[in-house]
PDB file of N, CA and C in Angstrom:
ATOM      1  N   UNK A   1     104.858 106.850  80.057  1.00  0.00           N
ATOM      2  CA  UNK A   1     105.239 105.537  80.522  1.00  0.00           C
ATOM      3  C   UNK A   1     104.282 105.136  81.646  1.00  0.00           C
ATOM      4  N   UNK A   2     103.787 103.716  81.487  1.00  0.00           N
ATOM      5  CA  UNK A   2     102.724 103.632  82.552  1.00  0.00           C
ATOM      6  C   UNK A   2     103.827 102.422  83.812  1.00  0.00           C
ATOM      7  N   UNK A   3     103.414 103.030  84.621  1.00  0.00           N
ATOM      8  CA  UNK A   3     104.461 102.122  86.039  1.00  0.00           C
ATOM      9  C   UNK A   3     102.805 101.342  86.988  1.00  0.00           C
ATOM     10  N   UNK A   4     103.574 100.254  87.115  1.00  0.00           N
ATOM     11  CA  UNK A   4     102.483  99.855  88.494  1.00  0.00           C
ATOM     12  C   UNK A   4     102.902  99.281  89.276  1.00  0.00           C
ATOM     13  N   UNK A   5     102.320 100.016  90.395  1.00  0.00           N
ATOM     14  CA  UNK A   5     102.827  99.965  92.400  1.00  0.00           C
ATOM     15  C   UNK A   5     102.194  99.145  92.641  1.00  0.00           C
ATOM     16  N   UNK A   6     102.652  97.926  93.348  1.00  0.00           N
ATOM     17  CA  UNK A   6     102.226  96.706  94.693  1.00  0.00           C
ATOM     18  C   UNK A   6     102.796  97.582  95.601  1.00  0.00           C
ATOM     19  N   UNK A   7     101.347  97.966  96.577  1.00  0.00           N
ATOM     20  CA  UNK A   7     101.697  98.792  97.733  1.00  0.00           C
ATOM     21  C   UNK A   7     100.736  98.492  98.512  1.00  0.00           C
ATOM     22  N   UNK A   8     100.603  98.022  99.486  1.00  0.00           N
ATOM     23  CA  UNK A   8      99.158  98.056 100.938  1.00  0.00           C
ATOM     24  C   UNK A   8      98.563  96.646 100.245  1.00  0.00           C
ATOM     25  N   UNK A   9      98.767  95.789  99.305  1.00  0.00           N
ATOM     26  CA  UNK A   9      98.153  94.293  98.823  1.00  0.00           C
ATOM     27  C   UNK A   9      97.299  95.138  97.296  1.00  0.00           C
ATOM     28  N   UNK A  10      97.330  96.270  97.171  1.00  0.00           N
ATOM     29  CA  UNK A  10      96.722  96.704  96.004  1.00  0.00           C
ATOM     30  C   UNK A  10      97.843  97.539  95.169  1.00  0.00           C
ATOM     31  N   UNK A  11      96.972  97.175  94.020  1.00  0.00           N
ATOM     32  CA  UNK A  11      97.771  97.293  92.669  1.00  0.00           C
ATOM     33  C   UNK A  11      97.534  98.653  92.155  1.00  0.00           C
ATOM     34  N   UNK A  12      98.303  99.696  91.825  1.00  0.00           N
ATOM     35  CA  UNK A  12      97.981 100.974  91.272  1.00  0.00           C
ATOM     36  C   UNK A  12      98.895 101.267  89.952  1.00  0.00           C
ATOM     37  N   UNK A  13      98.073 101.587  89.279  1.00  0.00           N
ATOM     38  CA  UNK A  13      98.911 101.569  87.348  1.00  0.00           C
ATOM     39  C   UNK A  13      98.833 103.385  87.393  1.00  0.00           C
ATOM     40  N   UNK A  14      99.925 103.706  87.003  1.00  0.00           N
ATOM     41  CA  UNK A  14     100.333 105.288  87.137  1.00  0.00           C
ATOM     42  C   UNK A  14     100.905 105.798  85.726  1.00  0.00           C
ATOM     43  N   UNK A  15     100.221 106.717  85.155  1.00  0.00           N
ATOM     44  CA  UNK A  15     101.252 106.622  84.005  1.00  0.00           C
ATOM     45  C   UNK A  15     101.500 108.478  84.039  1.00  0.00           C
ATOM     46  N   UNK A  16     103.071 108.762  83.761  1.00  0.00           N
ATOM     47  CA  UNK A  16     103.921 109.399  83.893  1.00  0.00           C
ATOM     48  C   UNK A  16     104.313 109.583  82.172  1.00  0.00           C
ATOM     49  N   UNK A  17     104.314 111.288  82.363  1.00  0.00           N
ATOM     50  CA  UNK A  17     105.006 111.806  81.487  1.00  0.00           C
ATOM     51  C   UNK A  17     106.849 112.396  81.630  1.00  0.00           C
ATOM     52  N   UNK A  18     107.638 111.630  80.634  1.00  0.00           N
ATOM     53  CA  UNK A  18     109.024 111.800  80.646  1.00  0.00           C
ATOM     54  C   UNK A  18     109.495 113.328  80.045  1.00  0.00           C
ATOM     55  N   UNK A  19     110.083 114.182  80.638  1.00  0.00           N
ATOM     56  CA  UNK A  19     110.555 114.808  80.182  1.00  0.00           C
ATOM     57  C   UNK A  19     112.660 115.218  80.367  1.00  0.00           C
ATOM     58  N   UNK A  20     112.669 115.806  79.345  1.00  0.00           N
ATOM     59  CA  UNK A  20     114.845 115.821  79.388  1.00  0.00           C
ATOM     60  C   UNK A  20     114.807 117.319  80.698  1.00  0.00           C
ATOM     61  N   UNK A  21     116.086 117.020  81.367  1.00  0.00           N
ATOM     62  CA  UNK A  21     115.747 118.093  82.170  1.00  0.00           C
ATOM     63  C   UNK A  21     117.841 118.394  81.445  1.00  0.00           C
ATOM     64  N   UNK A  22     118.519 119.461  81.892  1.00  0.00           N
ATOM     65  CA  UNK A  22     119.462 120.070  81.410  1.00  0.00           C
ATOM     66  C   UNK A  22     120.167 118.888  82.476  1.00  0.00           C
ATOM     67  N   UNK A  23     121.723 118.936  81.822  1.00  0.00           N
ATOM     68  CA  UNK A  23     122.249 117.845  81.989  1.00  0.00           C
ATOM     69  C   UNK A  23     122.258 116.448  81.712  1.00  0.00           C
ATOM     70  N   UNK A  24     122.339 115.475  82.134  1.00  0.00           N
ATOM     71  CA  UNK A  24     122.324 113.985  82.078  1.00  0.00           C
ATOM     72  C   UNK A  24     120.923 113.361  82.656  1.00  0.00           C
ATOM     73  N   UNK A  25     120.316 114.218  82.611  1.00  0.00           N
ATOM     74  CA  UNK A  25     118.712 114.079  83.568  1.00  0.00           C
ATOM     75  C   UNK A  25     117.322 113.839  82.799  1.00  0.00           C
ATOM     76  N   UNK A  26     116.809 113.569  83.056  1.00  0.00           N
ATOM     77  CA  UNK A  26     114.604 113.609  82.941  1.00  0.00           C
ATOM     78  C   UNK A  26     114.292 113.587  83.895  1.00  0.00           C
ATOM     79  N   UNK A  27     113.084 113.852  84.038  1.00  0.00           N
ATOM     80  CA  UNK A  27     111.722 114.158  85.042  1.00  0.00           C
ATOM     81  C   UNK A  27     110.666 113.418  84.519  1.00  0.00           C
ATOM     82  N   UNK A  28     110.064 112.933  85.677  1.00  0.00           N
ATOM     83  CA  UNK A  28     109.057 111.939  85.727  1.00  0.00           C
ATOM     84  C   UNK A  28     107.963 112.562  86.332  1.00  0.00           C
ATOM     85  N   UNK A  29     106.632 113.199  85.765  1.00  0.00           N
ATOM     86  CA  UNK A  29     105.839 113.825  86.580  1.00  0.00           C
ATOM     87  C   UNK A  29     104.359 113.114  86.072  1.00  0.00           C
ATOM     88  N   UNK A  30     103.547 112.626  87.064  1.00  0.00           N
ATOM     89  CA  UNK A  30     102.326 112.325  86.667  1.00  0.00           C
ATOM     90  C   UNK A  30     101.306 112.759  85.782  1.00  0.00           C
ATOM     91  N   UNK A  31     101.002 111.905  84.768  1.00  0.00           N
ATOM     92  CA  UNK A  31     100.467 112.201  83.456  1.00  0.00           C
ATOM     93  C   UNK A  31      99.018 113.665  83.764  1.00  0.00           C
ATOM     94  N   UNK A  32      98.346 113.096  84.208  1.00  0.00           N
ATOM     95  CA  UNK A  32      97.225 113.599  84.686  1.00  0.00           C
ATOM     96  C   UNK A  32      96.825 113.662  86.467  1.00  0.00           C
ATOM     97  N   UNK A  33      95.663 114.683  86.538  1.00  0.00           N
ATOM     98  CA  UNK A  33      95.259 114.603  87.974  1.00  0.00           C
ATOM     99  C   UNK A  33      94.396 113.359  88.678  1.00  0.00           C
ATOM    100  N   UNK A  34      94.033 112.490  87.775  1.00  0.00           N
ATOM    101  CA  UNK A  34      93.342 111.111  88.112  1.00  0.00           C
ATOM    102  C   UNK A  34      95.146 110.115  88.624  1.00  0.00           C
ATOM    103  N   UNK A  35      96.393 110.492  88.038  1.00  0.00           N
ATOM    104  CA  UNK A  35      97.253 109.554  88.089  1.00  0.00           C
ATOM    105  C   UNK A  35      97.846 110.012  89.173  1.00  0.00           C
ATOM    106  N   UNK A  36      97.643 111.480  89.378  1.00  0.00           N
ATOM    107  CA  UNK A  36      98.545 111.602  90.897  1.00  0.00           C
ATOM    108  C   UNK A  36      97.874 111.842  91.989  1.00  0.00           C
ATOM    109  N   UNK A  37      96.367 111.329  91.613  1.00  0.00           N
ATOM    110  CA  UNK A  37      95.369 111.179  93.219  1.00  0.00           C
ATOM    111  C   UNK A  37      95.777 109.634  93.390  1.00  0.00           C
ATOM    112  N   UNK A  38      96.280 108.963  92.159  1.00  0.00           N
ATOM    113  CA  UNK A  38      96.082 107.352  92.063  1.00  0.00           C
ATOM    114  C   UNK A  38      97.642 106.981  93.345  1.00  0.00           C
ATOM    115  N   UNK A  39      98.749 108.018  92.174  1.00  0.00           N
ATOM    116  CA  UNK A  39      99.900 107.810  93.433  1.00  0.00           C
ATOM    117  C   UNK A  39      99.652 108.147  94.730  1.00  0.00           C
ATOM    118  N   UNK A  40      99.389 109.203  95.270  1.00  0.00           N
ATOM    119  CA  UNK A  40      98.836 109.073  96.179  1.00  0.00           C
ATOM    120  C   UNK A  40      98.120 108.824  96.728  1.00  0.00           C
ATOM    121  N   UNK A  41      97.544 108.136  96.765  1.00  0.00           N
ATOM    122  CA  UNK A  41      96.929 107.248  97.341  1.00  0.00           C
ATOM    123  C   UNK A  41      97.398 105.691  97.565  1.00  0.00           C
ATOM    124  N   UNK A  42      98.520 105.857  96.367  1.00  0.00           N
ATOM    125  CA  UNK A  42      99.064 104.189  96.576  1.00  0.00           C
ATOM    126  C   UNK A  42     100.410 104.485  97.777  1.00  0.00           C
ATOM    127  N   UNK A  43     100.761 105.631  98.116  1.00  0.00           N
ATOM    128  CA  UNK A  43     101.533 106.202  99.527  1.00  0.00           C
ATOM    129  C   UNK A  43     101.037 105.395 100.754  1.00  0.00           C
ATOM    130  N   UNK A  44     101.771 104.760 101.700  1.00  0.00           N
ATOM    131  CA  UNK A  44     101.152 103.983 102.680  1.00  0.00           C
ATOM    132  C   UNK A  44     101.558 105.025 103.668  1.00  0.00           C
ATOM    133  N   UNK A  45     100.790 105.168 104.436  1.00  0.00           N
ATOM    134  CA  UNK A  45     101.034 106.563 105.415  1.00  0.00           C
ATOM    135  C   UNK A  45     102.225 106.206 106.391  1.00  0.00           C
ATOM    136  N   UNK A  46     103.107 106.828 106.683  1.00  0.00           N
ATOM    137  CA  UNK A  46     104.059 107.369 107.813  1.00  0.00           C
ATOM    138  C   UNK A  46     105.499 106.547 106.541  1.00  0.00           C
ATOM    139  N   UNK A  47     104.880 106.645 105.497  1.00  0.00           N
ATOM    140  CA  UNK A  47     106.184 106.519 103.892  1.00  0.00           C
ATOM    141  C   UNK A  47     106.685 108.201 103.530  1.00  0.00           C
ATOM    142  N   UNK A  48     107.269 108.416 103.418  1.00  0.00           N
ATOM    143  CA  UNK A  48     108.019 109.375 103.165  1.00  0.00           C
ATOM    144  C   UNK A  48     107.917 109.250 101.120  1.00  0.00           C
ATOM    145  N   UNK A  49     106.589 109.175 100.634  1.00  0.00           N
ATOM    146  CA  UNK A  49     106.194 108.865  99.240  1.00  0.00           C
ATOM    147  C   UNK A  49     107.449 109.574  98.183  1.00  0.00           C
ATOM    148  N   UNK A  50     107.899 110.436  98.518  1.00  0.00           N
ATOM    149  CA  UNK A  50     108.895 111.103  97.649  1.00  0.00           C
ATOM    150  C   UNK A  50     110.484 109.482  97.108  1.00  0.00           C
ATOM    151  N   UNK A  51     110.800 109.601  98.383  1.00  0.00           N
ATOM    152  CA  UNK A  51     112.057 108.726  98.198  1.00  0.00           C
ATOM    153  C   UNK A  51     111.457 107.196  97.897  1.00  0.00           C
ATOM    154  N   UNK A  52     110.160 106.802  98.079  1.00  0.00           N
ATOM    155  CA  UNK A  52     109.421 105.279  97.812  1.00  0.00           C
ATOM    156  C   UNK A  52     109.564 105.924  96.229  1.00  0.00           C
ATOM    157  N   UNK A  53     108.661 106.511  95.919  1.00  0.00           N
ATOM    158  CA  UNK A  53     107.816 106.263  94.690  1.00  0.00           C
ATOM    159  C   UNK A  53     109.164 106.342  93.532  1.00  0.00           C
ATOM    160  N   UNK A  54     110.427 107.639  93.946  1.00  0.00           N
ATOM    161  CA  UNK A  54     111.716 107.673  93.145  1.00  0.00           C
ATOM    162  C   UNK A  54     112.060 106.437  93.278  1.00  0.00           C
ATOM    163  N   UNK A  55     112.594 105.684  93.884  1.00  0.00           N
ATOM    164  CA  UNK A  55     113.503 104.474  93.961  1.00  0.00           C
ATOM    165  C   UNK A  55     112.334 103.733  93.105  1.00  0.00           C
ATOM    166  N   UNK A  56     111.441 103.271  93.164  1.00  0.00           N
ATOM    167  CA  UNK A  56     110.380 102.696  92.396  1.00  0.00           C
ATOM    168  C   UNK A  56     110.735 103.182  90.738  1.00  0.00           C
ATOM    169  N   UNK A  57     110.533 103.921  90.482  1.00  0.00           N
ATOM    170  CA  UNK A  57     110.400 104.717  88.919  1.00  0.00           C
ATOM    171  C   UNK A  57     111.772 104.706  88.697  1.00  0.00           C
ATOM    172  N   UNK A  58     112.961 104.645  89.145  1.00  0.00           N
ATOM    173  CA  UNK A  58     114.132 104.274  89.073  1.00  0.00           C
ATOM    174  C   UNK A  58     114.790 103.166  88.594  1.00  0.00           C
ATOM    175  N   UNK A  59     114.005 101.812  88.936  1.00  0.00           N
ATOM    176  CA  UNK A  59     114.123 101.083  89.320  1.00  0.00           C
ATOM    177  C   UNK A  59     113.297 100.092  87.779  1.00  0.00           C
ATOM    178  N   UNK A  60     111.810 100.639  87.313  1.00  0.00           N
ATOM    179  CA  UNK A  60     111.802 100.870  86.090  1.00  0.00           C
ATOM    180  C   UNK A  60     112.344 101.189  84.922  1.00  0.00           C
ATOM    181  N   UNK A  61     113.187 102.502  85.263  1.00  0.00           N
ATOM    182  CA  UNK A  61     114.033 103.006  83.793  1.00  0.00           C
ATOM    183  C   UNK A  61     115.171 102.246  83.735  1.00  0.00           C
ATOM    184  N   UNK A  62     115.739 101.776  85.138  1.00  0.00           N
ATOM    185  CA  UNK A  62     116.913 100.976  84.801  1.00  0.00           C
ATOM    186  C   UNK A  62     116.176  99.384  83.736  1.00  0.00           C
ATOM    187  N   UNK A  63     115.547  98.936  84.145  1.00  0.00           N
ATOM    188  CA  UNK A  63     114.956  97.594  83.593  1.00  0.00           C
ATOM    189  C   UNK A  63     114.514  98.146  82.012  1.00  0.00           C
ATOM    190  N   UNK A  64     114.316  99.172  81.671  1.00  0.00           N
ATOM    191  CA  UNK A  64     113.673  99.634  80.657  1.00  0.00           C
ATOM    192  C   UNK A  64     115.187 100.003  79.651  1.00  0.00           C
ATOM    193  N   UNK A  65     116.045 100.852  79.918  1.00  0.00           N
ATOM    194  CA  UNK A  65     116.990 101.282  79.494  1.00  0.00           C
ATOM    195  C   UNK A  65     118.449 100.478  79.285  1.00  0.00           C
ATOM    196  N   UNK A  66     118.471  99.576  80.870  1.00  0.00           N
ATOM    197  CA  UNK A  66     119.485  98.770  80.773  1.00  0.00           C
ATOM    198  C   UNK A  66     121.032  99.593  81.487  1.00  0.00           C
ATOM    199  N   UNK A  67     120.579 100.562  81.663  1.00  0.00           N
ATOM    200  CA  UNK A  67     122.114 100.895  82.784  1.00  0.00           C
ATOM    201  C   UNK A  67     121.220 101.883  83.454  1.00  0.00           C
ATOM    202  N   UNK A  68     122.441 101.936  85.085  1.00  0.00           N
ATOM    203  CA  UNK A  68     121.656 102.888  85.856  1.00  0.00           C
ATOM    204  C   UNK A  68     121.080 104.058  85.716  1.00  0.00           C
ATOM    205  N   UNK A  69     120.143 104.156  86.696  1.00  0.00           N
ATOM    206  CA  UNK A  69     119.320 105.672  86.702  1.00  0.00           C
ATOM    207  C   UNK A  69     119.848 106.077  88.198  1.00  0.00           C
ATOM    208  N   UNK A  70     120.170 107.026  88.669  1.00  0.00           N
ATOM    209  CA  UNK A  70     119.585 107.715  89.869  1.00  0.00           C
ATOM    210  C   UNK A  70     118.735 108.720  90.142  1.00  0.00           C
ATOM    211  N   UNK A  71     117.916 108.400  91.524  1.00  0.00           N
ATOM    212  CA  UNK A  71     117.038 109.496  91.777  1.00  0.00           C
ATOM    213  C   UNK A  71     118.045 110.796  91.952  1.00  0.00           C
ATOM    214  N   UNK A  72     117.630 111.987  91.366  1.00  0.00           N
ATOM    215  CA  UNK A  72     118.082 113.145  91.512  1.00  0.00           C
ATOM    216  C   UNK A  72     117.276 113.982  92.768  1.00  0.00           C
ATOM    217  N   UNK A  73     118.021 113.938  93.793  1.00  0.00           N
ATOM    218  CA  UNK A  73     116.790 114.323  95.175  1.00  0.00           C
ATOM    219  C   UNK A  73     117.433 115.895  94.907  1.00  0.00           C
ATOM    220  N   UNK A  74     118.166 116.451  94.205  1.00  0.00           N
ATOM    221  CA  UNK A  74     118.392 117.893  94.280  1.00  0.00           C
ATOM    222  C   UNK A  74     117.486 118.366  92.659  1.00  0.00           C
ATOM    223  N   UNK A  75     116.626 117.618  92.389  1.00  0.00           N
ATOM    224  CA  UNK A  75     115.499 118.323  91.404  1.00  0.00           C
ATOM    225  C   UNK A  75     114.911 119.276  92.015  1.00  0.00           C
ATOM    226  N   UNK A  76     114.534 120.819  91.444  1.00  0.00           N
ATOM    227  CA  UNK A  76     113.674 121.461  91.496  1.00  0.00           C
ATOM    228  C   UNK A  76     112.791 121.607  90.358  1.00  0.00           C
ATOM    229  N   UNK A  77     111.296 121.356  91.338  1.00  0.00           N
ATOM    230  CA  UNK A  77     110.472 121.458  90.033  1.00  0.00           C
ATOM    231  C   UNK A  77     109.273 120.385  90.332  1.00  0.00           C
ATOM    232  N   UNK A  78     108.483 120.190  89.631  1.00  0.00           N
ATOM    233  CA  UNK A  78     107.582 119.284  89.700  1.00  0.00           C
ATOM    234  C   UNK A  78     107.795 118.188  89.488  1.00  0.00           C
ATOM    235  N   UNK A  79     107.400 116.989  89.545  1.00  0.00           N
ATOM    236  CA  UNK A  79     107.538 115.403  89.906  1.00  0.00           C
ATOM    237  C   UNK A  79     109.001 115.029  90.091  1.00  0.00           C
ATOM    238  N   UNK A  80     109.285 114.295  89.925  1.00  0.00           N
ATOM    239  CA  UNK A  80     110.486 113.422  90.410  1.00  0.00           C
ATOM    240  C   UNK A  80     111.934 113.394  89.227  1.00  0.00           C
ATOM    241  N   UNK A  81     113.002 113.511  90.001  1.00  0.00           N
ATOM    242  CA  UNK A  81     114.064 113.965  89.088  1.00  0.00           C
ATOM    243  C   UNK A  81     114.769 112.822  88.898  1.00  0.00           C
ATOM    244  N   UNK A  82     115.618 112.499  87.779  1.00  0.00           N
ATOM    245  CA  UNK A  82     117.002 111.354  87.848  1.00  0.00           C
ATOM    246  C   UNK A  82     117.775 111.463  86.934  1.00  0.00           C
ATOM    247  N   UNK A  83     118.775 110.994  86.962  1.00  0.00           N
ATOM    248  CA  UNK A  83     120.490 111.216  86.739  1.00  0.00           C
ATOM    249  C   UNK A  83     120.692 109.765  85.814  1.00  0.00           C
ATOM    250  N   UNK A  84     120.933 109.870  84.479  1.00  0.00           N
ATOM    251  CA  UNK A  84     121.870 108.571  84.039  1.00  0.00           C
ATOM    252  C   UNK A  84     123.037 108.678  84.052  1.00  0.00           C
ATOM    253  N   UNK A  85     123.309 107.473  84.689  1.00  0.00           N
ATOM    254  CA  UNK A  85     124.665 107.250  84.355  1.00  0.00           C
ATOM    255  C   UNK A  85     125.921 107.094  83.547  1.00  0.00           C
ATOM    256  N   UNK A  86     126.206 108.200  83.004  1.00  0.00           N
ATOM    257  CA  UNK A  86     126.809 108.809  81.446  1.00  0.00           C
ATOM    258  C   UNK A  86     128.000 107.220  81.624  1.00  0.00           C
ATOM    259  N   UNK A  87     128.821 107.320  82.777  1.00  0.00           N
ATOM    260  CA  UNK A  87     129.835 105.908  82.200  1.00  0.00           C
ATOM    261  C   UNK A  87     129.252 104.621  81.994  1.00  0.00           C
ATOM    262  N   UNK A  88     128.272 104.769  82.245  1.00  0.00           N
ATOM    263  CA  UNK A  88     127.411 103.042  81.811  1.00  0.00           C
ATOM    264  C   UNK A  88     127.075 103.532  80.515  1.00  0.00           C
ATOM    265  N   UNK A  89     126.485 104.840  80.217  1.00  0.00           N
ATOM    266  CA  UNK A  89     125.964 104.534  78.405  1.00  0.00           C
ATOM    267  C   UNK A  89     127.150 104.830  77.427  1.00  0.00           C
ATOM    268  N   UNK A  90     128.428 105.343  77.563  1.00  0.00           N
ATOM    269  CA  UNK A  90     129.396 105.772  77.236  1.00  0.00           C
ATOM    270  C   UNK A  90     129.944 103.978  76.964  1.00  0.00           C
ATOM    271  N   UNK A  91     130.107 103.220  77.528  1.00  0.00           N
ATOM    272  CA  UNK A  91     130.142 101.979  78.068  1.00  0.00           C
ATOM    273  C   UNK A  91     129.708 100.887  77.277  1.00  0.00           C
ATOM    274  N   UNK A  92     127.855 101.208  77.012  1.00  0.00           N
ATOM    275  CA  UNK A  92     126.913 100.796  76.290  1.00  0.00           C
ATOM    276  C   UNK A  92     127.336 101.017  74.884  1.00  0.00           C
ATOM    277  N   UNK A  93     127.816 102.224  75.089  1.00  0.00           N
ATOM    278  CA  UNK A  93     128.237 102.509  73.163  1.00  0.00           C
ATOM    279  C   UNK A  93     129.871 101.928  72.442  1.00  0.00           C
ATOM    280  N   UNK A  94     130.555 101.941  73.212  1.00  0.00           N
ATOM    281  CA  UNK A  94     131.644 101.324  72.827  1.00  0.00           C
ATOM    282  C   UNK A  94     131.601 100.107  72.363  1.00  0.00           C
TER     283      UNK A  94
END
């Protein structure tokens, strides 16, 4: 999935590989090492890039999917974790 950050007046296109993590979850981890010099770098310094860039990519899957996502800040593991919201798609399916 390719995402792009308005961050510092410049534009950065990031594209991220989805993977299912156990539970109600996926992981969002940067496709390649050109995409996560790109995120970082689209980090505006004294940002805490972890909780920006989740709420961002969050914020995507909801617009993409149509019911909530949450960032999962208790992911272990590489790139960024999140949680759907089983009573919104439970919801969705009825």
């Amino acid at each position: 999935m390719k995402v792009t950050f308005k961050m510092g007046g410049e534009t950065h296109r990031v594209e991220f590989t989805i993977v299912p993590t156990k539970g109600a979850g996926f992981s969002s981890i940067a496709k390649s090492s050109k995409d996560l010099e790109t995120l970082q770098r689209a980090i505006p310094l004294g940002v805490t890039g972890d909780d920006l860039i989740g709420k961002i990519l969050a914020g995507q899957f909801e617009k993409k999917l149509g019911i909530p996502v949450d960032v999962d800040y208790d992911h272990k593991g590489a790139g960024y974790g999140f949680k759907i919201d089983m009573y919104s798609l439970v919801k969705k399916l009825k």
